[in-house]
C-alpha atoms as a PDB file:
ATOM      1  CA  UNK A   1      10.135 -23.414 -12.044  1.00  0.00           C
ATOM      2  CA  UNK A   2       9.709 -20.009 -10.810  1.00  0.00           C
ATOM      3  CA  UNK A   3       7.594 -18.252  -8.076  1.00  0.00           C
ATOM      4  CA  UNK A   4       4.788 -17.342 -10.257  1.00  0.00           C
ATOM      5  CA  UNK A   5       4.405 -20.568 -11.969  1.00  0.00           C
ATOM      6  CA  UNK A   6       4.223 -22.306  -8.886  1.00  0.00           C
ATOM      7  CA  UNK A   7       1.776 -19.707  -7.561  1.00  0.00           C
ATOM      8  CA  UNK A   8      -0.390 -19.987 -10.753  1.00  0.00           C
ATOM      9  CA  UNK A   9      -0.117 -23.832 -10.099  1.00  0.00           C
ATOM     10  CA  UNK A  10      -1.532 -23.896  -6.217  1.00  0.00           C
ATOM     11  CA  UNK A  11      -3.918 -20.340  -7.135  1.00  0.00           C
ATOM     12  CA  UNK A  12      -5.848 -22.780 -10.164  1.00  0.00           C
ATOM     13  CA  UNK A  13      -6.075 -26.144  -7.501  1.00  0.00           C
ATOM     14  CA  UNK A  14      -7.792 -23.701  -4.987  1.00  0.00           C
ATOM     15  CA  UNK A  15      -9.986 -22.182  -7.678  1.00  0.00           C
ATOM     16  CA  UNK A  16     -10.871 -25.152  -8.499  1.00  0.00           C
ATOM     17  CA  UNK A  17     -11.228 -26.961  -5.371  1.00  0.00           C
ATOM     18  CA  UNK A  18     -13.285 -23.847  -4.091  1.00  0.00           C
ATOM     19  CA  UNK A  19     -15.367 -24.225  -6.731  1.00  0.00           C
ATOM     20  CA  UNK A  20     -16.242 -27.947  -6.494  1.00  0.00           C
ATOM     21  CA  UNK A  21     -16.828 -27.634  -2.969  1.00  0.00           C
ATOM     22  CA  UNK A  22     -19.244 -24.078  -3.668  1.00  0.00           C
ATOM     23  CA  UNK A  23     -21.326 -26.113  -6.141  1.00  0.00           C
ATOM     24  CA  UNK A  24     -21.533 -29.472  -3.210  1.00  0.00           C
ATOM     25  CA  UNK A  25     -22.880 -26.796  -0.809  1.00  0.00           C
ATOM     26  CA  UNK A  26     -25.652 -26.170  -2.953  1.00  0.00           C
ATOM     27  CA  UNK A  27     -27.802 -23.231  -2.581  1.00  0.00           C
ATOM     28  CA  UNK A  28     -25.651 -22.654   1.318  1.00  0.00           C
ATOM     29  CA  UNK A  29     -22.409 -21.425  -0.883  1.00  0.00           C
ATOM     30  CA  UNK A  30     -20.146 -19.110   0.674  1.00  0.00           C
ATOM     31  CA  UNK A  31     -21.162 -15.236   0.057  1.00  0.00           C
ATOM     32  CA  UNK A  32     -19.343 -13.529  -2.631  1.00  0.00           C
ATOM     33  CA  UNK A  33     -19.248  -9.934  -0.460  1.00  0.00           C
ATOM     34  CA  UNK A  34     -18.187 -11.479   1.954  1.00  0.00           C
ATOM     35  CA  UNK A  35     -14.926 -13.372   0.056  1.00  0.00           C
ATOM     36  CA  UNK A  36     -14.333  -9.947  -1.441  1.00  0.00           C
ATOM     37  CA  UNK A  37     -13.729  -8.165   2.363  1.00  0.00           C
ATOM     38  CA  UNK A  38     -11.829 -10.834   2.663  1.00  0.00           C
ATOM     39  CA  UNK A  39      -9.583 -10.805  -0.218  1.00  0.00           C
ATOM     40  CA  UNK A  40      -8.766  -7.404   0.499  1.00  0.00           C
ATOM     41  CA  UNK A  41      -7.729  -7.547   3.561  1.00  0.00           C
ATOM     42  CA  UNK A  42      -5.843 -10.208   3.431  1.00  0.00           C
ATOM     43  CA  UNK A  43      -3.797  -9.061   0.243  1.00  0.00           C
ATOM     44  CA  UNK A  44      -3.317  -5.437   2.642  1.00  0.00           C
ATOM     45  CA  UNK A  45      -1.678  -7.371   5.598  1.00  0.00           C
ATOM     46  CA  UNK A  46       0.408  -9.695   2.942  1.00  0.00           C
ATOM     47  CA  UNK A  47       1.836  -6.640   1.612  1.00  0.00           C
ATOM     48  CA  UNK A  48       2.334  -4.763   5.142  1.00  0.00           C
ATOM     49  CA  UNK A  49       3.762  -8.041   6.925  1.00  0.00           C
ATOM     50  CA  UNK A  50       5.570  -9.473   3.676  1.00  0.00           C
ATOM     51  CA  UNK A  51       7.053  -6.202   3.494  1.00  0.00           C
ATOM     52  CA  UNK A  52       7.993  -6.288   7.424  1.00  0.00           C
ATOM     53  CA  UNK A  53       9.287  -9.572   7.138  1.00  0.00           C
ATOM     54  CA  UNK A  54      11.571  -9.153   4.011  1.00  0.00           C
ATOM     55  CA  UNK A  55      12.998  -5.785   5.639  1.00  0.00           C
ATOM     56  CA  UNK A  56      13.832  -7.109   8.877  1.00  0.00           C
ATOM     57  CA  UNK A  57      15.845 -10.740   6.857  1.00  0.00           C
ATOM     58  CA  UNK A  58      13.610 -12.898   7.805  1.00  0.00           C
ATOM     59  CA  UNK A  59      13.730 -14.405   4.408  1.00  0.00           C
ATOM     60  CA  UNK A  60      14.569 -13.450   1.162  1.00  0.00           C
ATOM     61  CA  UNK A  61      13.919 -14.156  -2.276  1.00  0.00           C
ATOM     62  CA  UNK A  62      16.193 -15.175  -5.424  1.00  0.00           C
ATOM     63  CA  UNK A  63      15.698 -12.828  -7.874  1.00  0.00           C
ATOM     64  CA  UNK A  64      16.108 -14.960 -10.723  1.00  0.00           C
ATOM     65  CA  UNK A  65      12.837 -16.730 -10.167  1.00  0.00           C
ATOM     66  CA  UNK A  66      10.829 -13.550  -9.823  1.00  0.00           C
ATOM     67  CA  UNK A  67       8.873 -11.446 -12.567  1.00  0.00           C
ATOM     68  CA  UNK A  68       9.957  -8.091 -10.782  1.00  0.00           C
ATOM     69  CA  UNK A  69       6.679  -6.463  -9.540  1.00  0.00           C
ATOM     70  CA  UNK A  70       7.037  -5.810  -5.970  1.00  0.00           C
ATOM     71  CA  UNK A  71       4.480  -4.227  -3.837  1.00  0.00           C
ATOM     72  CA  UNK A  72       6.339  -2.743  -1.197  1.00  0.00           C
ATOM     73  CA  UNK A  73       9.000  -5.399  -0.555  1.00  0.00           C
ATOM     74  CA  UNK A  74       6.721  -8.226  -1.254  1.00  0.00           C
ATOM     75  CA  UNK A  75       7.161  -9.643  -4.517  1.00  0.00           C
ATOM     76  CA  UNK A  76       3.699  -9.921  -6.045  1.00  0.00           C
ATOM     77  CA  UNK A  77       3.356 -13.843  -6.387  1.00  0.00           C
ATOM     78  CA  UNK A  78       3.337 -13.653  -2.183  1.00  0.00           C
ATOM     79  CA  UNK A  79       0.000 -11.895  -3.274  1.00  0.00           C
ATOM     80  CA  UNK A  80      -1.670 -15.795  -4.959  1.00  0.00           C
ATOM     81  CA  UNK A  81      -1.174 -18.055  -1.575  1.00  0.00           C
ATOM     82  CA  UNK A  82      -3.813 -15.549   0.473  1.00  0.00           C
ATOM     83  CA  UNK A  83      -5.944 -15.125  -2.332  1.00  0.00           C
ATOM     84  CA  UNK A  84      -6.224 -19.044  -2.984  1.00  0.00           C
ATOM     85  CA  UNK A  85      -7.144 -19.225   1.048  1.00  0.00           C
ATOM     86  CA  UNK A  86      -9.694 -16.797   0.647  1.00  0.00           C
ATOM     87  CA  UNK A  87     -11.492 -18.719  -2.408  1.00  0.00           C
ATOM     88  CA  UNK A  88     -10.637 -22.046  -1.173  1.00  0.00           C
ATOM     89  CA  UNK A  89     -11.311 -21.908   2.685  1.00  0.00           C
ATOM     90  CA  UNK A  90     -15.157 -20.069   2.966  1.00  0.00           C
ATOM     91  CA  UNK A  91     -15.899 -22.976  -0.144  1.00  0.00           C
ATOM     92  CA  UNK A  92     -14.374 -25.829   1.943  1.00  0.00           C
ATOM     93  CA  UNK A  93     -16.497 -24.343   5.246  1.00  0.00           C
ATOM     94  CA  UNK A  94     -19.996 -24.161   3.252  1.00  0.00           C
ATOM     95  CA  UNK A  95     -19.711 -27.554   1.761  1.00  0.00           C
ATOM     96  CA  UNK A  96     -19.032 -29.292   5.281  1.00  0.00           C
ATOM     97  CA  UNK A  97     -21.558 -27.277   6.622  1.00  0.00           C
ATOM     98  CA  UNK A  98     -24.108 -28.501   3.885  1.00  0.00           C
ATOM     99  CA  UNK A  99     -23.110 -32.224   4.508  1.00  0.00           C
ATOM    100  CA  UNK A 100     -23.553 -31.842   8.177  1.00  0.00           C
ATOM    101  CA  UNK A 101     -27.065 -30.605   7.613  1.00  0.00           C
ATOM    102  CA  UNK A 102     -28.260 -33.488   4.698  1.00  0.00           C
ATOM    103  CA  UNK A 103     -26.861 -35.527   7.790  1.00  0.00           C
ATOM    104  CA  UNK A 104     -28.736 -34.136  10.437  1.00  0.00           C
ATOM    105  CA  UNK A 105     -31.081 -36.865  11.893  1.00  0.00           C
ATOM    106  CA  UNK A 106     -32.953 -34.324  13.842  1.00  0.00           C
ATOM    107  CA  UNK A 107     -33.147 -31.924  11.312  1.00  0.00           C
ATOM    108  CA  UNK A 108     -36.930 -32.736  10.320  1.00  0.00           C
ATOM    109  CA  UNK A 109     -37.964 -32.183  14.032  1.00  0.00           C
ATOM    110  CA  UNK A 110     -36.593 -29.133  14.417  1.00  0.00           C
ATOM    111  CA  UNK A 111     -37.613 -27.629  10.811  1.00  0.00           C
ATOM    112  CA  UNK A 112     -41.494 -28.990  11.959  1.00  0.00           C
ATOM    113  CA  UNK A 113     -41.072 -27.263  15.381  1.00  0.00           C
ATOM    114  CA  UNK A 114     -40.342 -23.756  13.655  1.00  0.00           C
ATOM    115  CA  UNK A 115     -43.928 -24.340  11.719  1.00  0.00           C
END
């Protein structure tokens, strides 16, 4: 198996966990903006600290089980585990947050008080 078809592998399980979870939060879903900031950033520090990391030795990679783009030093299926994070994580946040309101037992009281 190689780096990218394991990436591809753990990138669709995120996509789709994130979007179970978006469509359990209901209308409180995580804000697509929002995951976009986030995407970017975090795919700018993968490729400055993957690129720090692989420089200095801290790991390597065999070459054999890459497809060859690089983006720096950092091979570009580094690029999938921060993305899935980004999809995965604000989905998984919105959906507990959601449950934890449907849960609420004072939630009626304090929605009347705001009236």
């Amino acid at each position: 198996m190689t780096y990218l078809q394991l990436s591809a592998c753990f990138l669709v399980i995120a996509g789709v966990a994130g979007l179970t979870l978006a469509i359990i939060a209901r209308r409180r879903g995580p804000n697509p903006a929002a995951i976009g900031v986030t995407v970017l950033a975090l795919l700018v520090l993968t490729a400055v600290f993957d690129t720090v990391m692989i420089a200095t030795g801290l790991f390597h990679y065999s070459p054999d089980h890459l497809v060859g783009l690089h983006i720096g030093l950092a091979p570009i299926e580094d690029f999938t585990y921060p993305l899935a994070g980004a999809l995965l994580l604000p989905a998984l946040w919105a959906a507990l947050r959601s449950r934890r309101r449907e849960n609420d037992p004072h939630r009626d009281r304090r929605t009347e008080a705001r009236r």
